[in-house]
Protein backbone atom coordinates (compact mmCIF):
# COMPACT_ATOMS: atom_id res chain seq x y z
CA UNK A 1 0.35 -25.12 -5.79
CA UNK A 2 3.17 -22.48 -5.81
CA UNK A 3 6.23 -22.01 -3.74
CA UNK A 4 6.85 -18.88 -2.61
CA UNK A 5 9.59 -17.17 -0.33
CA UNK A 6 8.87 -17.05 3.44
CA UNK A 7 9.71 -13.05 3.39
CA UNK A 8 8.47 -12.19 -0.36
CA UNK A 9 4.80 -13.87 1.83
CA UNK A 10 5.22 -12.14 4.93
CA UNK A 11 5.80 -9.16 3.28
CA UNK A 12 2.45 -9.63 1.36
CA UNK A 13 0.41 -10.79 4.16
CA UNK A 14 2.02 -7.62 6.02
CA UNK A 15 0.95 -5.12 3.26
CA UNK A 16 -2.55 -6.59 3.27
CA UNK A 17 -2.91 -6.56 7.16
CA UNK A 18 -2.32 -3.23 7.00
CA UNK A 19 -4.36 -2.00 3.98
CA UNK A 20 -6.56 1.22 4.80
CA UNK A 21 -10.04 0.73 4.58
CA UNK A 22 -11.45 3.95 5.10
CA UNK A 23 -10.39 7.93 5.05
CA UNK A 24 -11.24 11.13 6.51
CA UNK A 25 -10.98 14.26 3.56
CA UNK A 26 -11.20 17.48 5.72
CA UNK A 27 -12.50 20.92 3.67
CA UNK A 28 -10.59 24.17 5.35
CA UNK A 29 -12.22 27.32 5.08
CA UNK A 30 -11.31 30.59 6.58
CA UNK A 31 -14.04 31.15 8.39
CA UNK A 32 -14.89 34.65 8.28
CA UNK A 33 -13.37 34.42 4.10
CA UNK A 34 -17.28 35.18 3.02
CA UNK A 35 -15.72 33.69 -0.32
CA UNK A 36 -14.14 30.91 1.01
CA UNK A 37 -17.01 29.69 2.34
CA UNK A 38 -19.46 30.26 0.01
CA UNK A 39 -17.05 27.93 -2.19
CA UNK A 40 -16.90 25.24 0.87
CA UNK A 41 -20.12 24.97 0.95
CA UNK A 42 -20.39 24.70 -3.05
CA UNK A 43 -17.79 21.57 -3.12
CA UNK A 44 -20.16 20.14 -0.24
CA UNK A 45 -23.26 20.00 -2.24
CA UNK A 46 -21.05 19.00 -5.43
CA UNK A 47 -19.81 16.11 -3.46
CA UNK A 48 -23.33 15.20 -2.13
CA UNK A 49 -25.30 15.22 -6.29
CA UNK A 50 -21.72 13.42 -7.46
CA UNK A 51 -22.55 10.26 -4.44
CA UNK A 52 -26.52 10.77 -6.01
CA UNK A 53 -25.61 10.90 -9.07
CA UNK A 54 -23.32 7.08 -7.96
CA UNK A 55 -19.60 8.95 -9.56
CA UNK A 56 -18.55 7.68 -6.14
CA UNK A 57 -19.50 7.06 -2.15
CA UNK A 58 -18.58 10.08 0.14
CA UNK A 59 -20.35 10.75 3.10
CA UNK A 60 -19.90 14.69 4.24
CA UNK A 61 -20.53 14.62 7.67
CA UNK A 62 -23.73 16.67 9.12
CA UNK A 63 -21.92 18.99 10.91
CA UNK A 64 -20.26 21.91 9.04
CA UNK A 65 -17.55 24.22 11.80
CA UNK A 66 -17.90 27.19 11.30
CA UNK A 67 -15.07 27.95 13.65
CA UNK A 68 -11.85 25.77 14.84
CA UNK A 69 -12.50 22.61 16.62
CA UNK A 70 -10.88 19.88 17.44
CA UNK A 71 -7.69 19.60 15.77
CA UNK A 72 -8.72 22.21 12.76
CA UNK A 73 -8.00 25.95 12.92
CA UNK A 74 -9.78 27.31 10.97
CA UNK A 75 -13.69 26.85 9.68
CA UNK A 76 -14.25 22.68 7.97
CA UNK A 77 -15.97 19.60 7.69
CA UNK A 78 -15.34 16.32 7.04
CA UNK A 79 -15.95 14.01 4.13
CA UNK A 80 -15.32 10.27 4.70
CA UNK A 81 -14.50 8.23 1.90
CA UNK A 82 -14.41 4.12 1.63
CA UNK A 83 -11.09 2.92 0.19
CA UNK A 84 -13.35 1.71 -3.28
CA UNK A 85 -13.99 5.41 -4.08
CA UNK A 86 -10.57 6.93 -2.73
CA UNK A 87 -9.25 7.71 -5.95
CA UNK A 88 -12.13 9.17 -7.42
CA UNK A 89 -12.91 11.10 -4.72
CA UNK A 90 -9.23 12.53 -4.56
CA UNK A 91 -8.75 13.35 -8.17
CA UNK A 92 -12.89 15.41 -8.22
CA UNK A 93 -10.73 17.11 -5.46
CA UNK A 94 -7.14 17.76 -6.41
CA UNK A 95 -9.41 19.23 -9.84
CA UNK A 96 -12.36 21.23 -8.38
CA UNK A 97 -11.04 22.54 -4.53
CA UNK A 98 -10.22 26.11 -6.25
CA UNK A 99 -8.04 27.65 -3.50
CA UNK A 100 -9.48 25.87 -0.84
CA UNK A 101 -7.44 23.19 0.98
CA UNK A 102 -8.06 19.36 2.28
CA UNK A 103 -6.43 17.54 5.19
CA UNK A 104 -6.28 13.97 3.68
CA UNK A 105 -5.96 11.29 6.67
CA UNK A 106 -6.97 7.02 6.76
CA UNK A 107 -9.00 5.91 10.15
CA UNK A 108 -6.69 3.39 11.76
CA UNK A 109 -7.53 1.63 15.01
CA UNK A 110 -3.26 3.27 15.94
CA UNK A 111 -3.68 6.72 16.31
CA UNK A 112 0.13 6.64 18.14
CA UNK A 113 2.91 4.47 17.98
CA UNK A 114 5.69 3.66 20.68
CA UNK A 115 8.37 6.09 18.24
CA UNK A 116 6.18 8.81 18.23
CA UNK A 117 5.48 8.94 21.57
CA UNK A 118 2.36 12.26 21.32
CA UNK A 119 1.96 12.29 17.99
CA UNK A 120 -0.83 11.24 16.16
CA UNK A 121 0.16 8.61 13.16
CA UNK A 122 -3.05 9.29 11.10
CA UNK A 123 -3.29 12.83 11.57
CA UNK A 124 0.34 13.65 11.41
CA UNK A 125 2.27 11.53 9.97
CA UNK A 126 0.14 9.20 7.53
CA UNK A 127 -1.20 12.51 6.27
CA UNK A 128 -1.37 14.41 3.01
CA UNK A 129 -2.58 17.88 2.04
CA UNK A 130 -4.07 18.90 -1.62
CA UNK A 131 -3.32 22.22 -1.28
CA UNK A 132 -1.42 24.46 1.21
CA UNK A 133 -1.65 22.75 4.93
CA UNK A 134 -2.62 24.38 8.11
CA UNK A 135 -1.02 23.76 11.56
CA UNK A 136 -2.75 21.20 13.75
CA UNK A 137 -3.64 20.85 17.72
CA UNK A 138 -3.48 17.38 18.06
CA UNK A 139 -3.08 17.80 22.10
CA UNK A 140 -7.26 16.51 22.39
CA UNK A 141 -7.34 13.45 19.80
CA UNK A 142 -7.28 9.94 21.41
CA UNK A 143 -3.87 8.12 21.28
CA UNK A 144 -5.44 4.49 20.53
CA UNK A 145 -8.10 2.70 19.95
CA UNK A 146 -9.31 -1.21 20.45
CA UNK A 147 -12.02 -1.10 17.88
CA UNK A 148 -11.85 -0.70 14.00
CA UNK A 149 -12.96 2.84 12.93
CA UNK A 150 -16.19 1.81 11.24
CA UNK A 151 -18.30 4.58 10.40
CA UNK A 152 -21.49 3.91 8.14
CA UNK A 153 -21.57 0.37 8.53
CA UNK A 154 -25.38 -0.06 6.70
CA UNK A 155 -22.84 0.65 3.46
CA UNK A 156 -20.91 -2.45 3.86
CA UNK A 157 -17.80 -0.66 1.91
CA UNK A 158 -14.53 0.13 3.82
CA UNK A 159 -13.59 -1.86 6.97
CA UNK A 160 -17.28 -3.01 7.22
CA UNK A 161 -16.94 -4.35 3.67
CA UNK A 162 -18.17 -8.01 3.28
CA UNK A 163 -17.13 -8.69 -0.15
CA UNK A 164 -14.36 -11.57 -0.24
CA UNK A 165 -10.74 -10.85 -0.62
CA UNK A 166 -8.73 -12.20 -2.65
CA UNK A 167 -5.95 -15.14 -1.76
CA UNK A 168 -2.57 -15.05 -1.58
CA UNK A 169 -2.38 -17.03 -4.26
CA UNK A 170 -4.80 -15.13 -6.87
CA UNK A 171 -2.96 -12.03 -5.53
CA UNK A 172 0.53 -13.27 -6.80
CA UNK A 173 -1.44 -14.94 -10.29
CA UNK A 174 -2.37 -10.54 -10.75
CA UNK A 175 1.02 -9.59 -10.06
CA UNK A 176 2.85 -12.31 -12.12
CA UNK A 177 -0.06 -11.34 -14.73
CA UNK A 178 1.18 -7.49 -14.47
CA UNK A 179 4.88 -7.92 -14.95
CA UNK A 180 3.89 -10.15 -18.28
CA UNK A 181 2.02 -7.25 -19.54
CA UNK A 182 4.78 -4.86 -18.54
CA UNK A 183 7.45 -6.73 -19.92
CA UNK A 184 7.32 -4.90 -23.07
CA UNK A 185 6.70 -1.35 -21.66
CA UNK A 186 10.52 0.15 -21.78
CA UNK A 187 9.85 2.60 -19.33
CA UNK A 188 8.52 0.33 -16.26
CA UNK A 189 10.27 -0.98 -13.99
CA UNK A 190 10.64 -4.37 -13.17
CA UNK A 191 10.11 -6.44 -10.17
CA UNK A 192 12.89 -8.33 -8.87
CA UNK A 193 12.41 -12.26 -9.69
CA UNK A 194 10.63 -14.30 -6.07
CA UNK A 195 13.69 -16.18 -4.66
């Protein structure tokens, strides 16, 4: 069994805890753009024959606005994304969104914390934007929740996931396996030593 620093654990544990399971990936669209969103629309169905098709799991919601609600100005919909297909779901983006842009947020059960006082973590702050960003109203989203933001739970992927994680242990074996690999790469950086 392996001995490992109180902090260099805590600080693992910590980073785990607070892993995101699941994202939001918001399509903007001037609305009355015919172009725009004609093109929306287009990286919609694209998105729906690449989950067919099995490139990845994104679930465009139903509902496409056609005008500002909620937090959006302008025309959008949403896409939600399990953390397993993240990456492939931002990179079909960042490469096929034309001039369109896309609100990129994670679904945390701590939409506000005490610092921030009426700001909304996930859409403000833990945010990013692939593309040029809009302004937000964030004055009608909830400040907290109780409950884990599960959405499509007959997937099992995300939060609702029920694959088993990894230890602590055969987390640090990958790492320590990593920085082996590494060692001869000149250009990465290395990991300080565990104390």
């Amino acid at each position: 069994m392996s001995v490992h620093n109180s902090s260099d654990s805590s600080e693992l544990e910590k980073a785990l805890e607070d892993e995101i399971k699941e994202w939001h990936f918001h399509i903007y669209f001037h609305q009355n753009n015919v172009e725009e969103h004609h093109d929306a629309l287009s990286l919609r169905d694209a998105v729906l024959r690449l989950r067919r098709d099995g490139a990845f799991v994104a679930v465009p919601l139903f509902r496409v606005n056609t005008s500002p609600i909620g937090p959006h100005p302008v025309g959008s919909y949403e896409i939600w994304v399990p953390s397993e297909s993240f990456a492939q779901v931002f990179s079909y983006l960042c490469m096929n969104r034309g001039r369109l842009s896309v609100l990129v947020h994670p679904l945390t059960r701590e939409e506000v914390r005490p610092i921030y006082r009426t700001r909304t973590v996930d859409h403000e702050v833990r945010n990013a934007w692939i593309g040029p960003s809009f302004p937000l109203d964030l004055s009608g989203l909830p400040l907290k929740s109780e409950d884990l933001p599960l959405q499509y739970p007959s997937l099992k992927l995300g939060y609702s996931s029920t694959r088993p994680s990894l230890t602590l242990d055969q987390r640090r074996r990958l790492g320590d396996n990593v920085e082996k690999l590494l060692l001869n790469e000149k250009y990465a950086a290395r990991a300080p030593p565990r104390d």
